[in-house]
Each structure stands twice: as structure tokens, then as C-alpha cells.
N, C-alpha and C. Protein backbone atom coordinates (compact mmCIF):
# COMPACT_ATOMS: atom_id res chain seq x y z
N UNK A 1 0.32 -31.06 -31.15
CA UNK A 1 -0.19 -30.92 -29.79
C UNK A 1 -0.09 -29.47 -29.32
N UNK A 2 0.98 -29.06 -29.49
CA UNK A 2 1.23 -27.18 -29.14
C UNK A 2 0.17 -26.90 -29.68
N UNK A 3 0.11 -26.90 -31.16
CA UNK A 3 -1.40 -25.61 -31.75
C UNK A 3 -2.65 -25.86 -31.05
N UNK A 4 -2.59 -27.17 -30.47
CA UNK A 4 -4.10 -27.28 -30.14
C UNK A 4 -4.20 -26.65 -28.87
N UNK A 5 -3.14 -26.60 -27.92
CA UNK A 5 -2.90 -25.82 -26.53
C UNK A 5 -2.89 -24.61 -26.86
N UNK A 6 -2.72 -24.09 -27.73
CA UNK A 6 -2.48 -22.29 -28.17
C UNK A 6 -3.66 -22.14 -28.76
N UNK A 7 -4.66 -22.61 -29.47
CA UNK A 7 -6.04 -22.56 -29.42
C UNK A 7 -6.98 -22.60 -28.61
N UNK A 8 -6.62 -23.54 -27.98
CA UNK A 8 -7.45 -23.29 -26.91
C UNK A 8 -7.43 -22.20 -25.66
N UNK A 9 -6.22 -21.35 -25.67
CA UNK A 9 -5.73 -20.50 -24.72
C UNK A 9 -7.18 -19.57 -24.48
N UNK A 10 -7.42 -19.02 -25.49
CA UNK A 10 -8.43 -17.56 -25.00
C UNK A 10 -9.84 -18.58 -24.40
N UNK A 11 -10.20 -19.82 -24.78
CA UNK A 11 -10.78 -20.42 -23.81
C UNK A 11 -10.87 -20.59 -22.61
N UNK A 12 -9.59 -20.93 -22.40
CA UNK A 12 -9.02 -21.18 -21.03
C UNK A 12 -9.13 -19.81 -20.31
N UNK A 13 -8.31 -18.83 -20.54
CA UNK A 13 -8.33 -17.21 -20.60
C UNK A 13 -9.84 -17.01 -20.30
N UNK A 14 -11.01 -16.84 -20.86
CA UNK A 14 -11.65 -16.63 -20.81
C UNK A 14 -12.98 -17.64 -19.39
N UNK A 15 -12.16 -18.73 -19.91
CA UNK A 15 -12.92 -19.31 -18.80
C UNK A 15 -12.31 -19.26 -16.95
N UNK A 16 -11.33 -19.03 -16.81
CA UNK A 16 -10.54 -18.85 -15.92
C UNK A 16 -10.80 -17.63 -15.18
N UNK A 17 -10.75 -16.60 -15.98
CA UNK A 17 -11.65 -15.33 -16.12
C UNK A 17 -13.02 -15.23 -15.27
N UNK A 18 -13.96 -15.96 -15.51
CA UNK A 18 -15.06 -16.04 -15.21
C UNK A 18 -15.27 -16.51 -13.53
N UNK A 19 -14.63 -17.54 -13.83
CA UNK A 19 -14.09 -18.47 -12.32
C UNK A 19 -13.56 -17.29 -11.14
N UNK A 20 -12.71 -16.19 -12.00
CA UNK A 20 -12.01 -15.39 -10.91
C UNK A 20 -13.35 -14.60 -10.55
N UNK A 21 -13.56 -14.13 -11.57
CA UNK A 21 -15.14 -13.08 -11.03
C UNK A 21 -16.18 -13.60 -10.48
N UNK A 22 -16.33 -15.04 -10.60
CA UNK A 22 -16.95 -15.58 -9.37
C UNK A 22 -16.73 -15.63 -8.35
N UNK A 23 -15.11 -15.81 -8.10
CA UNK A 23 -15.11 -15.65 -6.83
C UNK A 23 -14.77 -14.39 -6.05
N UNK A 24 -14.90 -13.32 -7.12
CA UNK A 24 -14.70 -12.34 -6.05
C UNK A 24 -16.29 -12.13 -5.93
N UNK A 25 -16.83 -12.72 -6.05
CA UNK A 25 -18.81 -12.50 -6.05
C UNK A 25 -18.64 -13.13 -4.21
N UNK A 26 -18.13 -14.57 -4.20
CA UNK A 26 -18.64 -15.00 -3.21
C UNK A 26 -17.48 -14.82 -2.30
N UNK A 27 -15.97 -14.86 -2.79
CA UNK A 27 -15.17 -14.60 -1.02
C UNK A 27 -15.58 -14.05 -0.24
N UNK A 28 -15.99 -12.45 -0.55
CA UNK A 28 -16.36 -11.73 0.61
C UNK A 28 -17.72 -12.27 1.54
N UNK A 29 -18.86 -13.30 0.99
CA UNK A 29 -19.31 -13.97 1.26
C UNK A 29 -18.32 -14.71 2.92
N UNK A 30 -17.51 -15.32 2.33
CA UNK A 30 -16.60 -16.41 3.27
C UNK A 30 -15.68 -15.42 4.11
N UNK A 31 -15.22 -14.29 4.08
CA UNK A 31 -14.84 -13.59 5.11
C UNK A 31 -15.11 -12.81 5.69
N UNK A 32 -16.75 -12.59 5.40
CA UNK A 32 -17.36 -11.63 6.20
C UNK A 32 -17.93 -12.24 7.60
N UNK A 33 -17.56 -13.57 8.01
CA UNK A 33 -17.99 -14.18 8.85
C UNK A 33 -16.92 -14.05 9.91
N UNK A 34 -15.74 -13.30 9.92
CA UNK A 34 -14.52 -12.93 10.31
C UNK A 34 -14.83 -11.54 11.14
N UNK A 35 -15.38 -12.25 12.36
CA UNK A 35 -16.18 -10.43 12.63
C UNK A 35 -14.60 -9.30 12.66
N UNK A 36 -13.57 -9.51 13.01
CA UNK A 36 -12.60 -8.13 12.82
C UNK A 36 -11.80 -8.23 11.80
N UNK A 37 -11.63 -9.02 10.67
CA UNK A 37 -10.78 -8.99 9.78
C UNK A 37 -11.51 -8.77 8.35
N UNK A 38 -12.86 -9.79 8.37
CA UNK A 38 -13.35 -9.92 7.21
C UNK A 38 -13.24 -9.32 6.17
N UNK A 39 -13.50 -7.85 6.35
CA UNK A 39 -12.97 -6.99 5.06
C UNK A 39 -11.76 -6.71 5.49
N UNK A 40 -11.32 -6.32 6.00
CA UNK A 40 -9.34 -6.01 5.81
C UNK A 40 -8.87 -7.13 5.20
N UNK A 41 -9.45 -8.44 5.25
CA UNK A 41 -8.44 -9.74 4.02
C UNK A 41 -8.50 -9.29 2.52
N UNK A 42 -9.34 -7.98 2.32
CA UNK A 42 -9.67 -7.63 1.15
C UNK A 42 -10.13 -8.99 -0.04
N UNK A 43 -11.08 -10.17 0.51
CA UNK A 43 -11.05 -10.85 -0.59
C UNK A 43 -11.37 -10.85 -1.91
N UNK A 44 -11.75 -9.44 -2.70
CA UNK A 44 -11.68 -9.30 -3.89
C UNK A 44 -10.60 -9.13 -4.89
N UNK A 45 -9.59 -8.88 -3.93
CA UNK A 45 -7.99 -8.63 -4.19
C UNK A 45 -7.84 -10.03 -5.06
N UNK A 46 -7.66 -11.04 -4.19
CA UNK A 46 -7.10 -12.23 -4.40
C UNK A 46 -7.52 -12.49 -6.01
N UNK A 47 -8.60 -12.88 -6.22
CA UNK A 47 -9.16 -13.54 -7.20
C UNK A 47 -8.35 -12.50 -8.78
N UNK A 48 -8.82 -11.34 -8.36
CA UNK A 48 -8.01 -10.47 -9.67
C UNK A 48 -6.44 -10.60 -9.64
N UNK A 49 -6.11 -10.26 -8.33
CA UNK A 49 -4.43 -10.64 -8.72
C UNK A 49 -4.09 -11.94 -9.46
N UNK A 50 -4.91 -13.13 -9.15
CA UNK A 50 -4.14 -14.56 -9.36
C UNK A 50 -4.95 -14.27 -11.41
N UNK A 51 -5.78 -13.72 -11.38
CA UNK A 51 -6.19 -13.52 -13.06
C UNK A 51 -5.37 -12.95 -13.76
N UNK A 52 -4.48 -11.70 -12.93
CA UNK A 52 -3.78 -11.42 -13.79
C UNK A 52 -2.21 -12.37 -14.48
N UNK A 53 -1.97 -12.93 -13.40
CA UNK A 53 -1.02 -14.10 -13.47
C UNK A 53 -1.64 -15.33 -14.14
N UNK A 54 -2.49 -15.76 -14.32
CA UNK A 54 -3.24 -16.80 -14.85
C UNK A 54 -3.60 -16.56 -16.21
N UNK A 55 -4.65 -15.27 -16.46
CA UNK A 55 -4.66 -14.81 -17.55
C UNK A 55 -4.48 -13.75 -18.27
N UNK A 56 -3.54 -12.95 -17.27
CA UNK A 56 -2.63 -11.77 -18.14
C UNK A 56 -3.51 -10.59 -18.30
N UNK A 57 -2.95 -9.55 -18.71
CA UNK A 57 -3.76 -7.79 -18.29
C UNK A 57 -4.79 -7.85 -18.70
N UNK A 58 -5.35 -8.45 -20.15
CA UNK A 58 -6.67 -7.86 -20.32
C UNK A 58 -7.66 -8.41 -19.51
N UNK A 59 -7.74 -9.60 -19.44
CA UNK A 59 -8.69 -10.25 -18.92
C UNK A 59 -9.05 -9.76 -17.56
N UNK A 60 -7.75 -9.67 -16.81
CA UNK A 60 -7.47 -9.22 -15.52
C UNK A 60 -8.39 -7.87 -14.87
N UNK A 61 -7.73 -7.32 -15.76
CA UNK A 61 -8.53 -5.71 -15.89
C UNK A 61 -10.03 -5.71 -16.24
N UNK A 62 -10.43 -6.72 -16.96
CA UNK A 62 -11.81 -6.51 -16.91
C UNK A 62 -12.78 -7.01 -15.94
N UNK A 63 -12.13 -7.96 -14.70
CA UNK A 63 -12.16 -8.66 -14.11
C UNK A 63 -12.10 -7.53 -13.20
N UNK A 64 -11.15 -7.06 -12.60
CA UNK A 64 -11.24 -5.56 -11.56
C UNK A 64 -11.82 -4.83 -11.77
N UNK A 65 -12.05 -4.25 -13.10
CA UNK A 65 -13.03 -3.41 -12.99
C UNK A 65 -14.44 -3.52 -12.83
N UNK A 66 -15.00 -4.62 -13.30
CA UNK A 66 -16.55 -5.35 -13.31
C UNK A 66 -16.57 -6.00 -12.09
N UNK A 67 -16.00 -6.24 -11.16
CA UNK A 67 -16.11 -7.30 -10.12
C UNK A 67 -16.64 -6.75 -8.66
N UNK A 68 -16.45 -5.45 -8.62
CA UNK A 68 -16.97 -4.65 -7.41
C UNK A 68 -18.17 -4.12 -8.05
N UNK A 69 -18.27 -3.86 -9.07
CA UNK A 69 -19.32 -2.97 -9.69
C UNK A 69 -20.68 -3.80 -9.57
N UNK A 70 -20.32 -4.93 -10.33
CA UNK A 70 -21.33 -6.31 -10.78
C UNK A 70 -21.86 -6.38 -9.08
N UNK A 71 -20.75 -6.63 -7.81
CA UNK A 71 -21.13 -6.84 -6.69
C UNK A 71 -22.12 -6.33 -5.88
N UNK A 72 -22.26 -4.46 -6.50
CA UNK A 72 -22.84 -3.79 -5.85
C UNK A 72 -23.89 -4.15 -6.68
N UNK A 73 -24.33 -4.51 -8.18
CA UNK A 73 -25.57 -5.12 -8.50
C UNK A 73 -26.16 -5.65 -8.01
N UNK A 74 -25.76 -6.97 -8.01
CA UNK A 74 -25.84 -7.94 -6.91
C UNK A 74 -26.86 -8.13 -5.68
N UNK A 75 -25.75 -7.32 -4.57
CA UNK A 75 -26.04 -7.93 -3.46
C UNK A 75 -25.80 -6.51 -3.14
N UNK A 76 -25.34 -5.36 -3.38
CA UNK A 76 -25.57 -3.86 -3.05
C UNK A 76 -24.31 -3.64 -2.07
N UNK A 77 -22.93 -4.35 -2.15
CA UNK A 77 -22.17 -3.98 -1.34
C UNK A 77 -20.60 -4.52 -2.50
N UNK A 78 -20.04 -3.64 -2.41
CA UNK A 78 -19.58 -2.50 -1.81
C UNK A 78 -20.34 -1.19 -2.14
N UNK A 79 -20.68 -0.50 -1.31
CA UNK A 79 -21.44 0.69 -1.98
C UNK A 79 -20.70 1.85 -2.91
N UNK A 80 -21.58 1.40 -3.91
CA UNK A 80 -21.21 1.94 -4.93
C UNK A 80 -20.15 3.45 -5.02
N UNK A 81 -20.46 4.52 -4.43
CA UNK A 81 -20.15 5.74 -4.50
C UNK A 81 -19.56 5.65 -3.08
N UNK A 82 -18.38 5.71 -3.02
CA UNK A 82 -16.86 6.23 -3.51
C UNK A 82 -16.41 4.53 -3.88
N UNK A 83 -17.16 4.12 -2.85
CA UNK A 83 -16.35 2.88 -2.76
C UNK A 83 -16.02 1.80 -3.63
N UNK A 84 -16.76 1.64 -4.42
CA UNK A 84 -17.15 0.56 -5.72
C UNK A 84 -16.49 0.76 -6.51
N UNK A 85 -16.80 2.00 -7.03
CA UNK A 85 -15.87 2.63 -8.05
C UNK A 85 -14.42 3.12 -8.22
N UNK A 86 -14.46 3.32 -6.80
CA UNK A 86 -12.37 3.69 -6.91
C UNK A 86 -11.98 1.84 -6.31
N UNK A 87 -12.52 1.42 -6.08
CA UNK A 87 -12.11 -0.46 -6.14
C UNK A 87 -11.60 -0.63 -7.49
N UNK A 88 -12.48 0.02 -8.33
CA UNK A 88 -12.68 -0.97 -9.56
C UNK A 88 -11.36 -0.38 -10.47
N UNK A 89 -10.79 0.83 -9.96
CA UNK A 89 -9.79 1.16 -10.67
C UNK A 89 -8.62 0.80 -9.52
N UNK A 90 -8.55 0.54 -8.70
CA UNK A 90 -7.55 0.10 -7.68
C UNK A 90 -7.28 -1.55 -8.15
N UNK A 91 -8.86 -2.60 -8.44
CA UNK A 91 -8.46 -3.68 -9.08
C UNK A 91 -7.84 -3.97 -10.82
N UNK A 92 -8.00 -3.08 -10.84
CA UNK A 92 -7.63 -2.97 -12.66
C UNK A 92 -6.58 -2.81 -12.58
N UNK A 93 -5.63 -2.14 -12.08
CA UNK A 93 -4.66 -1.66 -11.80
C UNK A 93 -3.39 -3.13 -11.39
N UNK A 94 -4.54 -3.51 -10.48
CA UNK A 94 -3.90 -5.12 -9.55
C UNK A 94 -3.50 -5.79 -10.92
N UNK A 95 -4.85 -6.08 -11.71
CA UNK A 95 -4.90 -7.11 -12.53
C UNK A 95 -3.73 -6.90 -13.83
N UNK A 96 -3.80 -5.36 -14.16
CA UNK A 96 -3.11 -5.01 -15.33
C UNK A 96 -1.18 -5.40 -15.24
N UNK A 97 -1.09 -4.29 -13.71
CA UNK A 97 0.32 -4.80 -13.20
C UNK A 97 0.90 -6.08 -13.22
N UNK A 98 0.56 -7.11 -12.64
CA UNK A 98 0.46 -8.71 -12.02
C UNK A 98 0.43 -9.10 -13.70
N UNK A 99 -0.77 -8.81 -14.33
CA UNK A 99 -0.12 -9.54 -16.08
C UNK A 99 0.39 -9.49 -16.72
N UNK A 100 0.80 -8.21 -16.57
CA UNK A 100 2.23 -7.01 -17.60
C UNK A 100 3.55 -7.28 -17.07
N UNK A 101 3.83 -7.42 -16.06
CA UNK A 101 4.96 -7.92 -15.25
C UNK A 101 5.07 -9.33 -14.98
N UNK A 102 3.91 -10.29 -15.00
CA UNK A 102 4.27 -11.75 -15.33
C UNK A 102 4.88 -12.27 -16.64
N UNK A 103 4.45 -11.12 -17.51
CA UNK A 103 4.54 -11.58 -19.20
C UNK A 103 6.35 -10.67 -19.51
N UNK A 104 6.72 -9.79 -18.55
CA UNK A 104 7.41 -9.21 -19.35
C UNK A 104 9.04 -10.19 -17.76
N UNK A 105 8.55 -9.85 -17.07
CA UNK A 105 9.62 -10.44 -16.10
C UNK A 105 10.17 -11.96 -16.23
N UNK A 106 11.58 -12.70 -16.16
CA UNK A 106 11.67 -13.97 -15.51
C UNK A 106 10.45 -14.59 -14.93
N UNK A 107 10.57 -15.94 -14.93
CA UNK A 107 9.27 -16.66 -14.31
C UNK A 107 9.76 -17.43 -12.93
N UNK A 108 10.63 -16.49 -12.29
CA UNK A 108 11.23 -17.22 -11.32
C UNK A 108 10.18 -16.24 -9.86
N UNK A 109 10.65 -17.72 -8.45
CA UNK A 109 9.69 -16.99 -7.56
C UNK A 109 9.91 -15.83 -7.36
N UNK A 110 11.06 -14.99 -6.76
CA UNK A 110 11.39 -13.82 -6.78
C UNK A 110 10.43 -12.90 -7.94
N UNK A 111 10.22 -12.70 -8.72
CA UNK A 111 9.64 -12.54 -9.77
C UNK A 111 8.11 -12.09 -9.11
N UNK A 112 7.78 -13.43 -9.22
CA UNK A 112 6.64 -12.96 -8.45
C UNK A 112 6.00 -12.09 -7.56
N UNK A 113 6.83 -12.53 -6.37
CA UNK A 113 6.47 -11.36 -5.49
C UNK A 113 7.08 -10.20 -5.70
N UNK A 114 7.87 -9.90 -6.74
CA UNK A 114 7.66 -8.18 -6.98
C UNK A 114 6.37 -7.91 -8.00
N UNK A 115 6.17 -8.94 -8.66
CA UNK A 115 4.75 -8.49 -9.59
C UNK A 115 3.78 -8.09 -8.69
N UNK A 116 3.67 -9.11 -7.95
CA UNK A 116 2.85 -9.26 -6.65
C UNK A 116 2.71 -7.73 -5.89
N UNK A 117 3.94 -7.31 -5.30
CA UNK A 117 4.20 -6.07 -4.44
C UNK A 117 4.02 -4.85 -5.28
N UNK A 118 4.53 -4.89 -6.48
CA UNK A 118 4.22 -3.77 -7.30
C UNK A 118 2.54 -3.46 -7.50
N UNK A 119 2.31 -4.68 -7.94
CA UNK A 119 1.10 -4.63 -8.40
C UNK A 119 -0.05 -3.76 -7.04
N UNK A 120 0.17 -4.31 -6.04
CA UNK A 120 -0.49 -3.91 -4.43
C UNK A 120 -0.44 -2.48 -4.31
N UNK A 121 1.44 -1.68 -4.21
CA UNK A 121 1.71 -0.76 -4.22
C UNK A 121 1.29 0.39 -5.45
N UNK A 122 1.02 0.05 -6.57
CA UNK A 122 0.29 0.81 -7.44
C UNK A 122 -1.54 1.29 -7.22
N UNK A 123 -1.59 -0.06 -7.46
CA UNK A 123 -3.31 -0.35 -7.28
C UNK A 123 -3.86 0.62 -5.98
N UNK A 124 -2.98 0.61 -4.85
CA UNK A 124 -3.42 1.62 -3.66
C UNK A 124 -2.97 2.78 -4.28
N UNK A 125 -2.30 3.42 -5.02
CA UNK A 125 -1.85 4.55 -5.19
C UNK A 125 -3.22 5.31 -5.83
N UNK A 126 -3.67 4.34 -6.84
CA UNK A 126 -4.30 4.49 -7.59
C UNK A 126 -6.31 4.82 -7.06
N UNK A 127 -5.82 3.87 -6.51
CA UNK A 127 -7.26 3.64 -5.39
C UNK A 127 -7.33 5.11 -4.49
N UNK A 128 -5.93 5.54 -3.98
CA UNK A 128 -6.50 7.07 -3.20
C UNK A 128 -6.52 7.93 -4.36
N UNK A 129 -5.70 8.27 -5.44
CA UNK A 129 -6.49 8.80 -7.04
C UNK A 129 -8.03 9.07 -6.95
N UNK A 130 -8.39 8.08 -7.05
CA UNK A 130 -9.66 7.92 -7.65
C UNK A 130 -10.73 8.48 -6.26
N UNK A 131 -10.15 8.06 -4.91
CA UNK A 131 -10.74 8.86 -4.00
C UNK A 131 -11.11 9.64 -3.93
N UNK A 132 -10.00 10.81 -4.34
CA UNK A 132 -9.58 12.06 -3.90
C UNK A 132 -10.61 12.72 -5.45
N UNK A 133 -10.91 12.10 -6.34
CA UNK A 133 -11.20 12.71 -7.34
C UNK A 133 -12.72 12.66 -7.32
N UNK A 134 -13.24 11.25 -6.71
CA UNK A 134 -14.56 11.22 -6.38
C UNK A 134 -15.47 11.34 -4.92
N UNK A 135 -13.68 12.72 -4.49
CA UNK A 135 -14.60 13.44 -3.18
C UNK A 135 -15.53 14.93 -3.55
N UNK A 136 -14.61 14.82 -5.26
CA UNK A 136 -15.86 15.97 -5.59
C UNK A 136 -17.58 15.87 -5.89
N UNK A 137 -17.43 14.56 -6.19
CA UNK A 137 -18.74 14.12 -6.99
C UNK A 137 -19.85 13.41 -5.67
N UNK A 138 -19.18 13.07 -4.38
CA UNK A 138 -19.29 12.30 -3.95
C UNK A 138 -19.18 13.20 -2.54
N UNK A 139 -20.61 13.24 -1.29
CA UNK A 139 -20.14 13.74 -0.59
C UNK A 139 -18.96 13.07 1.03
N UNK A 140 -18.28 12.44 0.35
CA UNK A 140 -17.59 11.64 2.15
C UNK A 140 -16.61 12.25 1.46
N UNK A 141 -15.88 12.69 2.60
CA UNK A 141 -14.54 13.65 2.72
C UNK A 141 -13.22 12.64 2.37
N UNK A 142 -12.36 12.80 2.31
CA UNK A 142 -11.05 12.02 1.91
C UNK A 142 -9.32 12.75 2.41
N UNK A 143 -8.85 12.67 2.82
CA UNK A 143 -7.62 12.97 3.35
C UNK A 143 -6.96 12.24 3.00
N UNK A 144 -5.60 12.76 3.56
CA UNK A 144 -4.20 11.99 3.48
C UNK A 144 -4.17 11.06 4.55
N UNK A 145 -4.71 11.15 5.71
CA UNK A 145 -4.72 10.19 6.53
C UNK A 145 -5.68 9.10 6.52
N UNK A 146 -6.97 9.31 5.86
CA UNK A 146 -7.50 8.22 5.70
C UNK A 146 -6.86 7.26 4.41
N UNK A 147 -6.19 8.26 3.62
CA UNK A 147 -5.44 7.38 2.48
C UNK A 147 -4.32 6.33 3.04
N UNK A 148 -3.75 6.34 4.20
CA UNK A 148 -2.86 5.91 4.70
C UNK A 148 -3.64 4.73 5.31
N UNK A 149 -4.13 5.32 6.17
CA UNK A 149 -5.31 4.23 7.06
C UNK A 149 -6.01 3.06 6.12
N UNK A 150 -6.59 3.44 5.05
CA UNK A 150 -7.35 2.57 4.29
C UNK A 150 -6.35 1.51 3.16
N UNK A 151 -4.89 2.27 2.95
CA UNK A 151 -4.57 1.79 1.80
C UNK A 151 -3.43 0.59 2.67
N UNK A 152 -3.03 1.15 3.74
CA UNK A 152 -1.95 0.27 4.50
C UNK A 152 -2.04 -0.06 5.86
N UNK A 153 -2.45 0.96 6.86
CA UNK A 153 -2.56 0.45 8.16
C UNK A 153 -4.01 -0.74 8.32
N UNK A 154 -5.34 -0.32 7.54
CA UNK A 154 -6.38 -1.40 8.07
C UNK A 154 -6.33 -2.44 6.82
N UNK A 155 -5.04 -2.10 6.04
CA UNK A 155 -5.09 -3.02 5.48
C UNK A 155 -4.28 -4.44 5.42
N UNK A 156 -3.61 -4.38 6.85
CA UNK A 156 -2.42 -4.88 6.88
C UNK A 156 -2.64 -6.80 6.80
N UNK A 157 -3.83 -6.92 7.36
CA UNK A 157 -4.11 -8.44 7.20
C UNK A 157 -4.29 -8.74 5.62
N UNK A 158 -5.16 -8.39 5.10
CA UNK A 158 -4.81 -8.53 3.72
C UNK A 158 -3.86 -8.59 3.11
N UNK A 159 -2.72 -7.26 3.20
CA UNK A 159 -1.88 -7.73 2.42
C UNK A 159 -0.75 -9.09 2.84
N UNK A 160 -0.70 -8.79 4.06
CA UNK A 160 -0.23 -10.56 4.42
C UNK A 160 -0.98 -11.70 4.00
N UNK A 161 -1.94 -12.00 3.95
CA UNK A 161 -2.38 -12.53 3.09
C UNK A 161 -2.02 -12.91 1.54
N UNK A 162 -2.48 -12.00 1.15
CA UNK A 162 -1.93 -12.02 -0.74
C UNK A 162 -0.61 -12.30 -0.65
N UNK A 163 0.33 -11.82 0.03
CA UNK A 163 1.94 -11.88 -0.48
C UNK A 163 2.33 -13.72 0.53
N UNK A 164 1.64 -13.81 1.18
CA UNK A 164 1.38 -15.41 1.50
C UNK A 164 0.80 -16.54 0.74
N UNK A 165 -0.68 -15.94 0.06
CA UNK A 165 -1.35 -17.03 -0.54
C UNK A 165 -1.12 -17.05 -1.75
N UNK A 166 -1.18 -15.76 -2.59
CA UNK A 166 -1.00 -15.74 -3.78
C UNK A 166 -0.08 -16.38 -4.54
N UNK A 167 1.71 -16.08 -4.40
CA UNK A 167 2.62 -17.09 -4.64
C UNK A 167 2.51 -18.41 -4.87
N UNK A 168 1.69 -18.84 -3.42
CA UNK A 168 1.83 -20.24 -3.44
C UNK A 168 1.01 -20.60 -4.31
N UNK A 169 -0.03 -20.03 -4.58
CA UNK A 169 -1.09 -20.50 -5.67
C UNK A 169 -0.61 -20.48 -7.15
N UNK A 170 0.43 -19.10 -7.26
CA UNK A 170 1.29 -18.66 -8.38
C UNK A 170 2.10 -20.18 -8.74
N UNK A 171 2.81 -20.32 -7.89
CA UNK A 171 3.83 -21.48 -7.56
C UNK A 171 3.17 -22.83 -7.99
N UNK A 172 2.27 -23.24 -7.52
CA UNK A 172 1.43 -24.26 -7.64
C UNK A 172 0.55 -24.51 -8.85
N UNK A 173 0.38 -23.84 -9.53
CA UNK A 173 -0.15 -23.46 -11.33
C UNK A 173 1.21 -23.60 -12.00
N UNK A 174 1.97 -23.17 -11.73
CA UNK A 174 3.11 -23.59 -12.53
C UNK A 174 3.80 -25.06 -12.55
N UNK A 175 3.55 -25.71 -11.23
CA UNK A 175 3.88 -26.92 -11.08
C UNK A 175 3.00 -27.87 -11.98
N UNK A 176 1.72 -27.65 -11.84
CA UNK A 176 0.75 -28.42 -12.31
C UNK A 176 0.55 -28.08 -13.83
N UNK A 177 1.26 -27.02 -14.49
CA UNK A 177 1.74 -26.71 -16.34
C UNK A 177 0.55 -25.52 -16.42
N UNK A 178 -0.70 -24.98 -15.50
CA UNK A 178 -1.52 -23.85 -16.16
C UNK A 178 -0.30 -22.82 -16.41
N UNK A 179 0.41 -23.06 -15.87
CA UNK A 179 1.31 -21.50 -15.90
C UNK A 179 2.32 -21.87 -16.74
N UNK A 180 2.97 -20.95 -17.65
CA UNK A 180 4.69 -20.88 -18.10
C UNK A 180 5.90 -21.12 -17.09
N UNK A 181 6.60 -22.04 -17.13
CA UNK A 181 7.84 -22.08 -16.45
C UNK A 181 8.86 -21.33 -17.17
N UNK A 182 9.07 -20.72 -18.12
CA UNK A 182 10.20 -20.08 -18.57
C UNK A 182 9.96 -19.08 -19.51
């Protein structure tokens, strides 16, 4: 019974995968109807963080990085230049952290929400990076204060959010066996 569950993993992985990048296609769909929060819930966040916990860095990462990009295909939002693109390394970042630190940490809740917090606290670090690098290429200006503003003050509903929903969803995959208990 194990081999057949360990065979089937990159299925699962892969299909789970797909599911997450769907829904970062349509959340922002469902919270853009939120006339003052909608984007500050950041709902593209969600779906990559819980991938990386679900199905661990690679998948995760390919999942952040394709998921804003694919969006601006799409439906033409987030716009592409600055914005799309320093997402997509701010979500990679989410996804890589959150799977590298699920796989290497205890599987206890505590646990979590530092994968969780780390993962947030990088991914923004990373996200004004990529700003600051594609204010050359790119003409909208970038500061230290909008890095502040964008990465933590308008982002503050969101991250209450994630460090609220995510867990429990974390928590709740583990109860139900998608996840490792130990």
C-alpha cells in the first residue's frame, strides 16, 4: 500500500499544483469585489504558500513564478512591468521557503507559522530586490518608503490573513493524511 502512495505522489504534486495556479487565476477574481481591501488580501499569496506546504519547493516555485505572469496573459493584470514580474520572484520565494522549511523543520503547529512568517518576510525582501532592480528597466520610481508601504503597511490585511488562514488549512491537510504528521 505505501509504494502505491509514493507513486502516486508527483501525481498528486503535480495535480495539486495545478489546482493552486488556478486559483491564483481566479481569487483575485473573488476579492476584487472588496472595494478597500481586495488587493491588500494579496490573494495570489495564499494559493502558492499552501503549494509550497502541500507540494514542496519545486512545484511551489513554479507556481509563483508562472502565476502572475500567466495572469497578466490572461486577463492583463497584474501589469506586467514592474509589477508582474517582481511578484513572480516575491512568489517563488513564498513557495520555495514554505517547502524547504516544511520538509526540513518538525511538523508541529509552531513550525508552521515560522515557515509561514519566514517565508512572507523573505518573499517581501525579495519583492523590493527585484523592484529596485526593475526601476532601471522600467520607468516608475521606487524608494525605501514605498518599499515599506507596499511590502508591510498596505499590506497589513493580507498578511493577517495568511498567518490566519493558511495554518488552518496547513492544520487541516494534515488531519485529513494529504500532509505528513511527523
Amino acid at each position: 500500500m505505501k509504494n502505491s502512495i509514493k507513486k502516486s505522489k508527483p501525481w498528486r504534486d503535480l495535480t495539486a499544483s495545478g489546482v493552486c495556479l488556478a486559483l491564483c487565476l481566479l481569487l483575485p477574481f473573488l476579492t476584487g469585489q472588496i472595494p478597500q481591501f481586495g488587493a491588500a488580501l494579496a490573494p495570489m499569496h495564499i494559493p502558492v504558500l499552501l503549494c509550497g506546504f502541500v507540494c514542496g519547493p519545486r512545484h511551489a516555485v513554479v507556481v509563483g513564478v508562472v502565476a502572475p505572469l500567466l495572469r497578466y496573459v490572461l486577463f492583463g493584470m497584474p501589469p506586467l512591468m514592474p509589477t508582474g514580474v517582481s511578484m513572480s520572484f516575491e512568489l517563488a520565494v513564498y513557495g520555495l521557503v514554505t517547502g524547504l522549511l516544511y520538509i526540513i523543520l518538525p511538523k508541529k503547529t509552531a513550525f508552521i507559522y515560522i515557515s509561514l512568517v519566514t517565508a512572507m518576510l523573505l518573499g517581501r525582501i525579495v519583492w523590493g530586490i527585484a523592484r529596485v532592480l526593475l526601476t532601471g528597466v522600467s520607468s516608475v520610481p521606487f524608494s525605501w518608503q514605498l518599499f515599506i508601504s507596499g511590502a508591510f503597511i498596505n499590506a497589513i490585511p493580507g498578511i493577517i490573513l495568511h498567518i490566519v488562514l493558511i495554518p488552518v488549512i496547513v492544520i487541516a491537510l494534515k488531519k485529513v493524511g494529504v500532509l505528513e504528521t511527523s
